[in-house]
Every structure is written in structure tokens, then in C-alpha cells.
PDB file of N, CA and C in Angstrom:
ATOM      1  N   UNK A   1     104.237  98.883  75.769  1.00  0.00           N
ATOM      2  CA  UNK A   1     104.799 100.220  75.762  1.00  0.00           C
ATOM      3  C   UNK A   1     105.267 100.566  77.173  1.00  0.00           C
ATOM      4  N   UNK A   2     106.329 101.560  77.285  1.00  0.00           N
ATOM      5  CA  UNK A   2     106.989 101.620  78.183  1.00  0.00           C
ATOM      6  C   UNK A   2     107.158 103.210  78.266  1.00  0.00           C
ATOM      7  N   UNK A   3     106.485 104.014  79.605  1.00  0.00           N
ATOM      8  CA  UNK A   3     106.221 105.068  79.845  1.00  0.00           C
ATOM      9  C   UNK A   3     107.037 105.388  80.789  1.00  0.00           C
ATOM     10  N   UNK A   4     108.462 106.273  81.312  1.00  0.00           N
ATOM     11  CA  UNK A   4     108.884 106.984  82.414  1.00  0.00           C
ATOM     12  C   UNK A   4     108.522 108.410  82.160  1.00  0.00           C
ATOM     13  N   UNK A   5     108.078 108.588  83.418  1.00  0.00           N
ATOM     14  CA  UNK A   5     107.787 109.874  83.394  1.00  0.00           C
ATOM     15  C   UNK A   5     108.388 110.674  84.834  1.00  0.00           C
ATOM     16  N   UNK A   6     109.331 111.468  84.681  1.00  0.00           N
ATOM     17  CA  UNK A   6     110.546 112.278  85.506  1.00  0.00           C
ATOM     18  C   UNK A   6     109.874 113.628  86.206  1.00  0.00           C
ATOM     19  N   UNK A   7     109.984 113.905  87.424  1.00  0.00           N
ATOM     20  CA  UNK A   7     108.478 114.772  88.025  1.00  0.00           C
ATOM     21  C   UNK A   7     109.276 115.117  90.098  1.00  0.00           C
ATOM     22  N   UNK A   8     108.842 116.258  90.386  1.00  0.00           N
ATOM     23  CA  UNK A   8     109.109 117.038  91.359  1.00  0.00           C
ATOM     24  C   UNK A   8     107.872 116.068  92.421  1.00  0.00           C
ATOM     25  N   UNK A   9     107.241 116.040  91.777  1.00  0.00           N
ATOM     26  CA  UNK A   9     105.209 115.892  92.206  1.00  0.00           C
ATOM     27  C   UNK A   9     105.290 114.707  91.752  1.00  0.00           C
ATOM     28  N   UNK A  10     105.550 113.561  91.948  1.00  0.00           N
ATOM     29  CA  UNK A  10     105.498 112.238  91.449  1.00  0.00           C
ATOM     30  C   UNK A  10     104.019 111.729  92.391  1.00  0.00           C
ATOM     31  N   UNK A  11     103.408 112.436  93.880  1.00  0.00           N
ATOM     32  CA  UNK A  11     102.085 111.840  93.842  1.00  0.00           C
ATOM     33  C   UNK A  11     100.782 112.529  93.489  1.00  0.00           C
ATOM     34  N   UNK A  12     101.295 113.295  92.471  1.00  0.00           N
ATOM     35  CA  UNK A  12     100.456 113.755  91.570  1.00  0.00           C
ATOM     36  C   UNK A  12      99.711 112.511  90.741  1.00  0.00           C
ATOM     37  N   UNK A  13     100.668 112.309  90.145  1.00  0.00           N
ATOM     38  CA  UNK A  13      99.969 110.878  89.409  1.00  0.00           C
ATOM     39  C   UNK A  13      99.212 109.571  89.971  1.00  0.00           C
ATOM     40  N   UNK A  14      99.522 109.679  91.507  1.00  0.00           N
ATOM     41  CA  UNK A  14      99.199 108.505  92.237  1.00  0.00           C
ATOM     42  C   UNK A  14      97.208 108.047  91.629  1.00  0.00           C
ATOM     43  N   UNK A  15      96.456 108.934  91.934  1.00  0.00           N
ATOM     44  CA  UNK A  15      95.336 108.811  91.960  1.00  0.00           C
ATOM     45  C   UNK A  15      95.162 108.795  90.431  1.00  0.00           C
ATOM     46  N   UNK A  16      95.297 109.573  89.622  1.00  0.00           N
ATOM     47  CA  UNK A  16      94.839 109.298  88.101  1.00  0.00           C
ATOM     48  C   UNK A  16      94.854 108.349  87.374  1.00  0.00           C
ATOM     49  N   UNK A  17      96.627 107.536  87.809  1.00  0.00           N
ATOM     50  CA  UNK A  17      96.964 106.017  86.748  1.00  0.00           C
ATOM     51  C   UNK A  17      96.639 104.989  87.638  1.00  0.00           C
ATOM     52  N   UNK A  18      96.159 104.931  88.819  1.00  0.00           N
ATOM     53  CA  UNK A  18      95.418 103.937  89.576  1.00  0.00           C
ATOM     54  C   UNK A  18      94.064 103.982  89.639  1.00  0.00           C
ATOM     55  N   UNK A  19      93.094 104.667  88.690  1.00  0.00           N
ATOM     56  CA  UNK A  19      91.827 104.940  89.142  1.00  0.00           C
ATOM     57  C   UNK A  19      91.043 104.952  87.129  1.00  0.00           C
ATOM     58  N   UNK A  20      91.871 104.815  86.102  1.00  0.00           N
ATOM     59  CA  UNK A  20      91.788 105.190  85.110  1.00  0.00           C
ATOM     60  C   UNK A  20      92.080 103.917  84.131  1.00  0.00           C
ATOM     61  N   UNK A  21      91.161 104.252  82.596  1.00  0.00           N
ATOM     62  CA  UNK A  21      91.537 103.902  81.867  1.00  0.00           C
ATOM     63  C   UNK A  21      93.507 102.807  81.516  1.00  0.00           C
ATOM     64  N   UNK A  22      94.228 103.951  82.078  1.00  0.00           N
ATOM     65  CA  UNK A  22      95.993 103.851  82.578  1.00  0.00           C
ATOM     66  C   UNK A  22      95.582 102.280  83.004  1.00  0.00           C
ATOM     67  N   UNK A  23      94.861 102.235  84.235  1.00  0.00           N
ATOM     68  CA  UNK A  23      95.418 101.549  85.552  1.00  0.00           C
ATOM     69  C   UNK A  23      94.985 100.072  84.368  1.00  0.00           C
ATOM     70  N   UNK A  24      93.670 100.027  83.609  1.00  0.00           N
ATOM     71  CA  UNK A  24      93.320  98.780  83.117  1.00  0.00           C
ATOM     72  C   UNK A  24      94.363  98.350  81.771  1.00  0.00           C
ATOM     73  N   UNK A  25      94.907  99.404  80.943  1.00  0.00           N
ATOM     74  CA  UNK A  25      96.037  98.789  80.283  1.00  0.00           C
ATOM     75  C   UNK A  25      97.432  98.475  80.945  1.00  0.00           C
ATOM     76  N   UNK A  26      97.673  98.822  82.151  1.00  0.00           N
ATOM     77  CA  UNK A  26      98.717  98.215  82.883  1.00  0.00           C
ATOM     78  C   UNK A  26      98.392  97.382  83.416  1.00  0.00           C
ATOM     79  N   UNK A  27      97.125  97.237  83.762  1.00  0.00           N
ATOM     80  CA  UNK A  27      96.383  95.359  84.157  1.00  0.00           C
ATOM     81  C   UNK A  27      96.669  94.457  83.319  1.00  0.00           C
ATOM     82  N   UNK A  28      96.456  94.897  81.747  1.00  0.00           N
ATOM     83  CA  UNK A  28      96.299  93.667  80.907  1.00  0.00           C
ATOM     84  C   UNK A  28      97.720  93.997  80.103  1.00  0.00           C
ATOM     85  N   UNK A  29      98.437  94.835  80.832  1.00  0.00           N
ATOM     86  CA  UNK A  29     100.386  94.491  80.293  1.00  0.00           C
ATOM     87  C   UNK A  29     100.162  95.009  79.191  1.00  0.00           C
ATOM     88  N   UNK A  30      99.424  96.232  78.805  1.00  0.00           N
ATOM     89  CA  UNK A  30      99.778  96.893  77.480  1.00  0.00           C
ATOM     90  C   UNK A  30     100.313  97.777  77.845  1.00  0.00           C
ATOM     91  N   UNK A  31     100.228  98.860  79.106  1.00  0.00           N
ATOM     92  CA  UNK A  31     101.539  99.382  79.269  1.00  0.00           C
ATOM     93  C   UNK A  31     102.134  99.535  80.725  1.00  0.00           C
ATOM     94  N   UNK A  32     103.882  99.856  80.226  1.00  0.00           N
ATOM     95  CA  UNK A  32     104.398  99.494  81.731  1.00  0.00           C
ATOM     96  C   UNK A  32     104.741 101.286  81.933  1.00  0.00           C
ATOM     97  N   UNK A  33     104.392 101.538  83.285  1.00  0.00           N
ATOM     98  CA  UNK A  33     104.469 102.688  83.375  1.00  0.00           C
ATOM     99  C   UNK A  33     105.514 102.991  84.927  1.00  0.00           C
ATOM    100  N   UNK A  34     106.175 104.490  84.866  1.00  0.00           N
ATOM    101  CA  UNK A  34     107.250 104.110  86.069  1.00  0.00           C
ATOM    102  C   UNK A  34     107.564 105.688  86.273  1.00  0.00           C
ATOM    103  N   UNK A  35     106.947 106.342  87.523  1.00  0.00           N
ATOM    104  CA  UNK A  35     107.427 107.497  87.828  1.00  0.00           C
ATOM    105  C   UNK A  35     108.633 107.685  88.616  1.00  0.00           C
ATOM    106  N   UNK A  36     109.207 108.428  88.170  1.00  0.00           N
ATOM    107  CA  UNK A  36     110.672 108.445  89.046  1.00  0.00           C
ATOM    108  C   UNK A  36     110.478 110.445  89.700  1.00  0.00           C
ATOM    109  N   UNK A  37     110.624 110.907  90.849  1.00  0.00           N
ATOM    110  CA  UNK A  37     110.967 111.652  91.545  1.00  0.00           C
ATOM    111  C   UNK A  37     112.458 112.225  91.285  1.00  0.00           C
ATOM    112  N   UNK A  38     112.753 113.013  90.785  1.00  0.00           N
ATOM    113  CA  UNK A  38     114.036 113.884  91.031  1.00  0.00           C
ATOM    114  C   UNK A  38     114.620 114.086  91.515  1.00  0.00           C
ATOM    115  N   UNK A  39     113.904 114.531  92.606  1.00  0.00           N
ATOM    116  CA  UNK A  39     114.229 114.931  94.086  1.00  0.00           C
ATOM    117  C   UNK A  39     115.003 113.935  94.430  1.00  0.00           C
ATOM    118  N   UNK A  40     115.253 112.470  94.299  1.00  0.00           N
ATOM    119  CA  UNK A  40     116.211 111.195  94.976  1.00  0.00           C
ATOM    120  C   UNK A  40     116.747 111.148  94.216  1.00  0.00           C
ATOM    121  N   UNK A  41     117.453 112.252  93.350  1.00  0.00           N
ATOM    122  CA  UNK A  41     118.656 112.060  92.594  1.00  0.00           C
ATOM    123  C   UNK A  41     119.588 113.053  92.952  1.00  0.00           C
ATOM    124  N   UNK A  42     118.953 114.113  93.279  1.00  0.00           N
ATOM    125  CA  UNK A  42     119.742 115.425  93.675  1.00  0.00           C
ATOM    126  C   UNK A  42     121.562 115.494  94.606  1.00  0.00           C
ATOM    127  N   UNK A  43     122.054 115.692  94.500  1.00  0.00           N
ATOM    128  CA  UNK A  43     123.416 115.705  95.416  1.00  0.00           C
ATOM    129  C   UNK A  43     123.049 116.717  96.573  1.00  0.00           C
ATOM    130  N   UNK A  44     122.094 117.694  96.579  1.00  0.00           N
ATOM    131  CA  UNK A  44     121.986 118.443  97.609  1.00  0.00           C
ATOM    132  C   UNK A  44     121.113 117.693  98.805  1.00  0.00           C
ATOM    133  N   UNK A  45     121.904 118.069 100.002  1.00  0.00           N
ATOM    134  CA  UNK A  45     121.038 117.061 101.131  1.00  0.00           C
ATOM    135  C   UNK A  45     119.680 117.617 101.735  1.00  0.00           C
ATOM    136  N   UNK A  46     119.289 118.822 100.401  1.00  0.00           N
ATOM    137  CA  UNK A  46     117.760 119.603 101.067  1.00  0.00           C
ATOM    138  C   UNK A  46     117.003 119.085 100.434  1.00  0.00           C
ATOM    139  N   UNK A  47     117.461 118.134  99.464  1.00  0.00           N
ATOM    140  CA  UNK A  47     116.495 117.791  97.822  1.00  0.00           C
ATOM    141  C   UNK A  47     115.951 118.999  97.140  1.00  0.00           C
ATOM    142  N   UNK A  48     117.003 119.551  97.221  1.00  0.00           N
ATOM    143  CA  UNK A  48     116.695 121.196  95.695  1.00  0.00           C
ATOM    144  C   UNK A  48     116.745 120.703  95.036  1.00  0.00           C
ATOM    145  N   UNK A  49     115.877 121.155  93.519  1.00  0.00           N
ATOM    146  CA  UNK A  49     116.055 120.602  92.373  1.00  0.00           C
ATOM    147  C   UNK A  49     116.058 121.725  91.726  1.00  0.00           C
ATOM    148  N   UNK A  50     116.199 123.008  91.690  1.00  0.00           N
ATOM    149  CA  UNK A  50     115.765 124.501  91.648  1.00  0.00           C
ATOM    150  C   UNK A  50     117.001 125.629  91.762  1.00  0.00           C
ATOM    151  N   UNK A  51     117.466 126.441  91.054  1.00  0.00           N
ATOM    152  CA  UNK A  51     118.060 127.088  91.681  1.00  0.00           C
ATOM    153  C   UNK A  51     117.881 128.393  90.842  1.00  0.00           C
ATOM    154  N   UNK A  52     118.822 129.414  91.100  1.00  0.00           N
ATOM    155  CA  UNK A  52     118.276 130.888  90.182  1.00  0.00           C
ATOM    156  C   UNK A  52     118.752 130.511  88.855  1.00  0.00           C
ATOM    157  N   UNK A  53     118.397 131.763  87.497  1.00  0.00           N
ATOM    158  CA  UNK A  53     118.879 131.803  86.488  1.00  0.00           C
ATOM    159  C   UNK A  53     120.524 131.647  86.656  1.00  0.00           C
ATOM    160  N   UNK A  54     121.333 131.519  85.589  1.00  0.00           N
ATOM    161  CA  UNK A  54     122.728 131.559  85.382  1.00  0.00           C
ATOM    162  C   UNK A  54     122.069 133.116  84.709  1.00  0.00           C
ATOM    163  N   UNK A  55     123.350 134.380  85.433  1.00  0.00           N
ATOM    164  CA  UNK A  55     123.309 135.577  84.906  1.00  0.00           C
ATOM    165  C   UNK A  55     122.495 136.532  85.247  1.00  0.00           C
ATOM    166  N   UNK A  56     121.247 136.039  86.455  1.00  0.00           N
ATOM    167  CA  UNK A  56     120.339 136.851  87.033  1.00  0.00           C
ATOM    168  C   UNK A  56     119.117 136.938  86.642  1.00  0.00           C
ATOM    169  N   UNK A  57     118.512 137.399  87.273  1.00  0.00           N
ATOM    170  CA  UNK A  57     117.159 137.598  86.681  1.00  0.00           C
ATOM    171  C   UNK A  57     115.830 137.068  87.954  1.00  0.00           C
ATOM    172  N   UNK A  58     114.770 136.879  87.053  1.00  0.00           N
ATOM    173  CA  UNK A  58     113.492 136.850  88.436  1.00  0.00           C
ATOM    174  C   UNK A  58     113.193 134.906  88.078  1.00  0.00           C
ATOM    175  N   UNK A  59     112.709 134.284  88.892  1.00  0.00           N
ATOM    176  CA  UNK A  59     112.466 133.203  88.657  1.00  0.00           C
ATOM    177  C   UNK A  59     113.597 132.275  89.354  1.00  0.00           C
ATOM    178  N   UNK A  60     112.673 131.075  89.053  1.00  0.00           N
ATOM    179  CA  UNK A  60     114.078 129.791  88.826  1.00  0.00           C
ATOM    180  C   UNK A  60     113.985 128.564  88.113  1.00  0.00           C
ATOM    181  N   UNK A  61     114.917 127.992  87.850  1.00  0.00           N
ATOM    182  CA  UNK A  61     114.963 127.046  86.798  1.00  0.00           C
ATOM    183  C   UNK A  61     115.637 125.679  87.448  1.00  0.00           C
ATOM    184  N   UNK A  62     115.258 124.474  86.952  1.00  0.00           N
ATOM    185  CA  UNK A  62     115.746 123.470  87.339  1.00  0.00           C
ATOM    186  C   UNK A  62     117.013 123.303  87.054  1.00  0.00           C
ATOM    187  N   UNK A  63     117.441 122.442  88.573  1.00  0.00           N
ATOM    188  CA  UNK A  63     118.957 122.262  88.261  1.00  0.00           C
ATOM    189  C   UNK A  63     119.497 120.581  87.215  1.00  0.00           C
ATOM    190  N   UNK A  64     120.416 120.619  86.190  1.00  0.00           N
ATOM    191  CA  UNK A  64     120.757 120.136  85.455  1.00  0.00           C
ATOM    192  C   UNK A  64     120.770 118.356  85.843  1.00  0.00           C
ATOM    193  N   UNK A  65     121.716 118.581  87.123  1.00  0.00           N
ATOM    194  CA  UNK A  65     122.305 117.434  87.977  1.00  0.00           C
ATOM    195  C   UNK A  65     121.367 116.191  88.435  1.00  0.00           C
ATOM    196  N   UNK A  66     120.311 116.432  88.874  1.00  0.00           N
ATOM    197  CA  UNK A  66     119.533 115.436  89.102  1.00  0.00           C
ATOM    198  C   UNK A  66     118.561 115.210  88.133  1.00  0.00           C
ATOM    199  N   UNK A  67     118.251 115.888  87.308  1.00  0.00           N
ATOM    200  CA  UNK A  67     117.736 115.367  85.987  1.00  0.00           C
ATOM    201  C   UNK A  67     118.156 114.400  84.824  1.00  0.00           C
ATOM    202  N   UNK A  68     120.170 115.042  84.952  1.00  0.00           N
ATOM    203  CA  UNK A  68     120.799 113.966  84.289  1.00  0.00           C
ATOM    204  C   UNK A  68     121.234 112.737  84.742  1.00  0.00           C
ATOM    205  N   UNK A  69     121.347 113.028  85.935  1.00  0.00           N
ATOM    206  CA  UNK A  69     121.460 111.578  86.871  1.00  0.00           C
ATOM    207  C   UNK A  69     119.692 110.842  86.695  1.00  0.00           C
ATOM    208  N   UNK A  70     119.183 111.123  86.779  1.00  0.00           N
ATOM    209  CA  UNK A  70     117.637 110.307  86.742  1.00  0.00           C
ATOM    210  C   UNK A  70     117.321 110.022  85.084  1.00  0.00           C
ATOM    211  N   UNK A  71     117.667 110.272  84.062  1.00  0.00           N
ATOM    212  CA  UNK A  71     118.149 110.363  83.148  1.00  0.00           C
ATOM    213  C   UNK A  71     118.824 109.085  82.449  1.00  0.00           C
ATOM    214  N   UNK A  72     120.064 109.128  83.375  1.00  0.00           N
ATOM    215  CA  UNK A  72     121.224 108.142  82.833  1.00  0.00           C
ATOM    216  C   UNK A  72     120.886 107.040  83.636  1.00  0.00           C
ATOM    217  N   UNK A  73     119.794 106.808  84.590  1.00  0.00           N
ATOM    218  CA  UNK A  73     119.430 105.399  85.045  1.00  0.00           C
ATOM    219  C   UNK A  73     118.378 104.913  84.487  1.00  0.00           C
ATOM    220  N   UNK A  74     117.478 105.756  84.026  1.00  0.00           N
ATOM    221  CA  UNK A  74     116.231 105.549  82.981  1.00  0.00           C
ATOM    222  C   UNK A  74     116.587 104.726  81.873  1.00  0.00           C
ATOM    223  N   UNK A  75     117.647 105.523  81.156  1.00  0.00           N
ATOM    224  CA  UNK A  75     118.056 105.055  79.835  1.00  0.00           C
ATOM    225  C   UNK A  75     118.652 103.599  79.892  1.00  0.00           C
ATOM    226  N   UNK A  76     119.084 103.032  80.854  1.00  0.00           N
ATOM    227  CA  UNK A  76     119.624 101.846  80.854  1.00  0.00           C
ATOM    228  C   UNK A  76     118.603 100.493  80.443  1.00  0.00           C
ATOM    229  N   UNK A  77     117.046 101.434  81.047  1.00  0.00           N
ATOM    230  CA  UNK A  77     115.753  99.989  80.705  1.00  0.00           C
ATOM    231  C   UNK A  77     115.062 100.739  79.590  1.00  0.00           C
ATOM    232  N   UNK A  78     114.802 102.381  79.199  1.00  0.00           N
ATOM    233  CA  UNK A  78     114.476 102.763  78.558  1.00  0.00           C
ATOM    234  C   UNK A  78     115.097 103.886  77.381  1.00  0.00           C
ATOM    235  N   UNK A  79     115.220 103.091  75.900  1.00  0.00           N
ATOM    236  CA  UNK A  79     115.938 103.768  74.564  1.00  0.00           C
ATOM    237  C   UNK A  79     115.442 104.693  74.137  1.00  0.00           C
ATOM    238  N   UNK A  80     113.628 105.021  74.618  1.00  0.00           N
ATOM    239  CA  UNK A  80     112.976 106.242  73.586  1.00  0.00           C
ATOM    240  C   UNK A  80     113.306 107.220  73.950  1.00  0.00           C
ATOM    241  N   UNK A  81     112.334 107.901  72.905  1.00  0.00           N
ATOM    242  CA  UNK A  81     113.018 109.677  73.342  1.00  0.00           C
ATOM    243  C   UNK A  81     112.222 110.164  74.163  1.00  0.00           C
ATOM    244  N   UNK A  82     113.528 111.447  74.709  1.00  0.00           N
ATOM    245  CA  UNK A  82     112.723 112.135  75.841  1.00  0.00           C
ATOM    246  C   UNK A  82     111.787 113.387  75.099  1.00  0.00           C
ATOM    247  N   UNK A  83     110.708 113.429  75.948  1.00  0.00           N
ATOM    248  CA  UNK A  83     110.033 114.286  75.391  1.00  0.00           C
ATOM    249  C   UNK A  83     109.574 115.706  76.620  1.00  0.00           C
ATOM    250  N   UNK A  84     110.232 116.933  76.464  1.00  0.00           N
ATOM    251  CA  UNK A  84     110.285 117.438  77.229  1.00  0.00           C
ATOM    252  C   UNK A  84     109.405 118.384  77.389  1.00  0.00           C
ATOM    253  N   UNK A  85     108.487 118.246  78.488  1.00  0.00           N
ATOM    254  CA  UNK A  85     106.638 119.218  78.777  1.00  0.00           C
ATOM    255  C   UNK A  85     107.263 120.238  79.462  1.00  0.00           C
ATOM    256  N   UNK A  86     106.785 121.340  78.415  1.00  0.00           N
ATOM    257  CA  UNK A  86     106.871 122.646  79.596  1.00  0.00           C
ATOM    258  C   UNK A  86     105.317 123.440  79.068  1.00  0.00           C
ATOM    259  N   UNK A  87     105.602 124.587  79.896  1.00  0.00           N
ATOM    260  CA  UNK A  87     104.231 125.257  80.132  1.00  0.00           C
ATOM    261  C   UNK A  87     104.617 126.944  78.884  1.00  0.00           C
ATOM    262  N   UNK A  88     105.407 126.556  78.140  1.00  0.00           N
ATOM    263  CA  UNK A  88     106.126 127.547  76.922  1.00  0.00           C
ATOM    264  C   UNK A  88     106.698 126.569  76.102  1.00  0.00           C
ATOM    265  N   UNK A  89     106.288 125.646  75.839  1.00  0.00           N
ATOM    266  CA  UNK A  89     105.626 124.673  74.470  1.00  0.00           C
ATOM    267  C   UNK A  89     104.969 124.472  73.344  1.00  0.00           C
ATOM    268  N   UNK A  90     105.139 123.690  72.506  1.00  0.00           N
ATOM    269  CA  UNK A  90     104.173 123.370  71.681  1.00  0.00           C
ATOM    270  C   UNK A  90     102.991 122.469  72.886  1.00  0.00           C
ATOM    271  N   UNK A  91     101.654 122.691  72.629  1.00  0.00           N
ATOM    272  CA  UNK A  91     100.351 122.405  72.627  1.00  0.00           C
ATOM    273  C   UNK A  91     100.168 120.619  72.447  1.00  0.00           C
ATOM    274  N   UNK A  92     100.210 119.990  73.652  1.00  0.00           N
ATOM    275  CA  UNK A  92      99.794 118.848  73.315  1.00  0.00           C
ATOM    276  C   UNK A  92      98.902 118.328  72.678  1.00  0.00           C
ATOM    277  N   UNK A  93      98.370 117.732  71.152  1.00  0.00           N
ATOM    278  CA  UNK A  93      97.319 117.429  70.685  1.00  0.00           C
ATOM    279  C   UNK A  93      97.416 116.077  70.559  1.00  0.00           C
ATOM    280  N   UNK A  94      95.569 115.819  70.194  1.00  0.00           N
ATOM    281  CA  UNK A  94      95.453 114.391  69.783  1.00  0.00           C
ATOM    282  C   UNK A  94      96.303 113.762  69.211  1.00  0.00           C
ATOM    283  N   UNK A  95      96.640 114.831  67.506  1.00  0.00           N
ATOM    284  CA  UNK A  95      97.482 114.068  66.930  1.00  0.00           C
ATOM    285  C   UNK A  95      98.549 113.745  67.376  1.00  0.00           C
ATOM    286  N   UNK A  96      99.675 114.474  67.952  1.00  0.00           N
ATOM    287  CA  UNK A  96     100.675 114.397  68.288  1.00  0.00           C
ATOM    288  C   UNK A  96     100.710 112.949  70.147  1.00  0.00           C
ATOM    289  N   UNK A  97      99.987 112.934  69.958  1.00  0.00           N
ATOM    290  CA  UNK A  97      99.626 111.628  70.817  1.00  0.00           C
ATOM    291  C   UNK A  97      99.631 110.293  70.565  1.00  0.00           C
ATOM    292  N   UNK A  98      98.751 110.821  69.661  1.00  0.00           N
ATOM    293  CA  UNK A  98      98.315 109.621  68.406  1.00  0.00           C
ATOM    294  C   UNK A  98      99.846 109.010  67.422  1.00  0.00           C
ATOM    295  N   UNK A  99     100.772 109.837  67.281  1.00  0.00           N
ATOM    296  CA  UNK A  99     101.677 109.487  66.762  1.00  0.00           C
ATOM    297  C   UNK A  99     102.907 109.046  68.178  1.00  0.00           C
ATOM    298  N   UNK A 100     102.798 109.450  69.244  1.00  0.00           N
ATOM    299  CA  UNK A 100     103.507 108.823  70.988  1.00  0.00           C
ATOM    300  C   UNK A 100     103.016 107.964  71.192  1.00  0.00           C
ATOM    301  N   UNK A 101     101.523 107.520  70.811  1.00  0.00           N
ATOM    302  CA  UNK A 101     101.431 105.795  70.825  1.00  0.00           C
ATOM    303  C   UNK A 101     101.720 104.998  69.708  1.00  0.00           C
ATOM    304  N   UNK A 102     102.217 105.088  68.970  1.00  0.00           N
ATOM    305  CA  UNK A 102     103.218 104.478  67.976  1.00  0.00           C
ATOM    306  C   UNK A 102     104.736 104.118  68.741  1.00  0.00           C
ATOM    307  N   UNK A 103     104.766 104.957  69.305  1.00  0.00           N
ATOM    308  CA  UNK A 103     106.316 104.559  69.703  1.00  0.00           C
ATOM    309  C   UNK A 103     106.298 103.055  70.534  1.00  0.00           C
ATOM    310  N   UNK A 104     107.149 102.563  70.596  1.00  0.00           N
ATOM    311  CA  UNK A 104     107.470 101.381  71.281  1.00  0.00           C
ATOM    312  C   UNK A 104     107.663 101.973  73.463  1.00  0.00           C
ATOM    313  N   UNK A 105     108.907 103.045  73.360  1.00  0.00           N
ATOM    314  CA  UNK A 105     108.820 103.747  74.505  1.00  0.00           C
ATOM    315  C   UNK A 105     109.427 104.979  74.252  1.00  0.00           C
ATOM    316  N   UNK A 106     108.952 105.850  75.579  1.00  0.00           N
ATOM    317  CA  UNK A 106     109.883 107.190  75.338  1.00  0.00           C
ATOM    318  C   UNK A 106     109.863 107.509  77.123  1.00  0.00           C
ATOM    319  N   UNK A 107     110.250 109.009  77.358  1.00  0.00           N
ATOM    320  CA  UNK A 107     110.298 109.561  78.433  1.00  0.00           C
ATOM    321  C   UNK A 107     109.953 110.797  78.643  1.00  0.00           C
ATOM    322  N   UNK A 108     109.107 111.194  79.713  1.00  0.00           N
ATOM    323  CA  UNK A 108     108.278 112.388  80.081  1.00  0.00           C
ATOM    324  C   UNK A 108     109.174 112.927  80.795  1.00  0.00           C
ATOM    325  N   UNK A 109     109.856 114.171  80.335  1.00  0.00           N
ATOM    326  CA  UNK A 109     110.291 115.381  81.674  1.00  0.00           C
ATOM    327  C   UNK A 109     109.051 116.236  81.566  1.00  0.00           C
ATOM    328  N   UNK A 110     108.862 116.480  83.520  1.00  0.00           N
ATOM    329  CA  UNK A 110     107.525 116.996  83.456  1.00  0.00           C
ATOM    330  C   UNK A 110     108.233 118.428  83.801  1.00  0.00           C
ATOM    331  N   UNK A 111     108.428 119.602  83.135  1.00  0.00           N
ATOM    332  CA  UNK A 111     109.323 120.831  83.038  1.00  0.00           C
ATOM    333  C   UNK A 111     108.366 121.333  84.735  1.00  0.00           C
ATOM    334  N   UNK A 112     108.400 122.076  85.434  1.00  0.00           N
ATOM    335  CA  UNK A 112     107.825 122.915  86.389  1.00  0.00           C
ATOM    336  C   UNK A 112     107.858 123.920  86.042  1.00  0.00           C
ATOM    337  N   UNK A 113     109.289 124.792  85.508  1.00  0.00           N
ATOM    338  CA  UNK A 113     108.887 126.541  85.537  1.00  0.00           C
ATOM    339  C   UNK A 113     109.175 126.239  83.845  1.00  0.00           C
ATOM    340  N   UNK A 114     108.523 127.922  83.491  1.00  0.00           N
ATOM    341  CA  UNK A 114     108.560 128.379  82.281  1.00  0.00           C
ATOM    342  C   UNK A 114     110.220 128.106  82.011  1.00  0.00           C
TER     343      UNK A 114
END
């Protein structure tokens, strides 16, 4: 199985999938796992990935551009679907896990704002 997972905070994960359960099925090649950073896709030379609503308002929302660029290089080694985490979601459960390890591969956008 084949895990990308797309992320602002890519060493977030550093310590969890090297220290875990993760780290021993990527030992024994049951799964291949691959964080990619955003931020080195961006066209802006500040690495924004962020910018205001379109139309105003309070907050901000990710910008389109380096998501679809990180995106369209993913897809070239990886066909599954993207599966997109936000924090104004459906509720990650067992089951619904239980049926993501069935898949062969897919892809994690890790959402940041609501």
C-alpha cells in the first residue's frame, strides 16, 4: 500500500511513523509511505500557502496553486483517491479506515483551516 500524505507541517509526522507500529510495516514493505510539504510547490518566493477568503471575510484559506501542483506530481506514482481531512468533516472512524485499508493506494490532504 501506498500512502501520500500532502501537509504545511510535514515534521509533524517525523516522530510518529518512525517510532510506531507505521515504521515496522514500512520495514517489512507492507507499506510505502511519502510526505510531501506544500510549501516546495508554491510559486510565491515567501512559501505562502494561505491567503484571504475570495469576497472577504475573517480567516484564511489555502491557496489552490501549490496543492494542485503537489497534486499533479503525486498522481504520476500515485492513482488513488484523494481523501481530503479537514477539521469541518465527517469523523474519522474505525470503520471508515477499515474500508482505506482495502484500498491498494490513495492520498491525504491534511486541510489546516476550517
Amino acid at each position: 500500500m501506498r500512502i501520500d500524505i500532502l501537509t504545511i507541517f510535514p515534521k509533524i509526522f517525523d516522530s510518529y511513523f518512525n517510532e510506531s507500529i507505521i515504521k515496522i510495516a514500512q520495514t517489512k514493505k507492507l507499506l510505502e509511505l511519502h510526505i510531501h510539504d506544500i510549501r516546495e510547490y508554491t510559486e510565491n518566493k515567501h512559501g505562502k500557502v494561505d491567503d484571504t477568503p475570495y469576497g472577504g471575510g475573517p480567516g484564511m484559506v489555502m491557496s489552490a496553486q501549490p496543492i494542485y501542483d503537489c497534486l499533479q506530481k503525486i498522481k504520476k506514482n500515485n492513482s488513488g483517491p484523494v481523501i481530503f481531512l479537514t477539521p469541518s468533516g465527517e469523523m474519522l472512524t474505525q470503520n471508515k479506515v477499515k474500508k482505506m485499508s482495502k484500498l491498494e493506494n490513495f492520498i491525504l490532504l491534511c486541510g489546516r483551516y476550517e
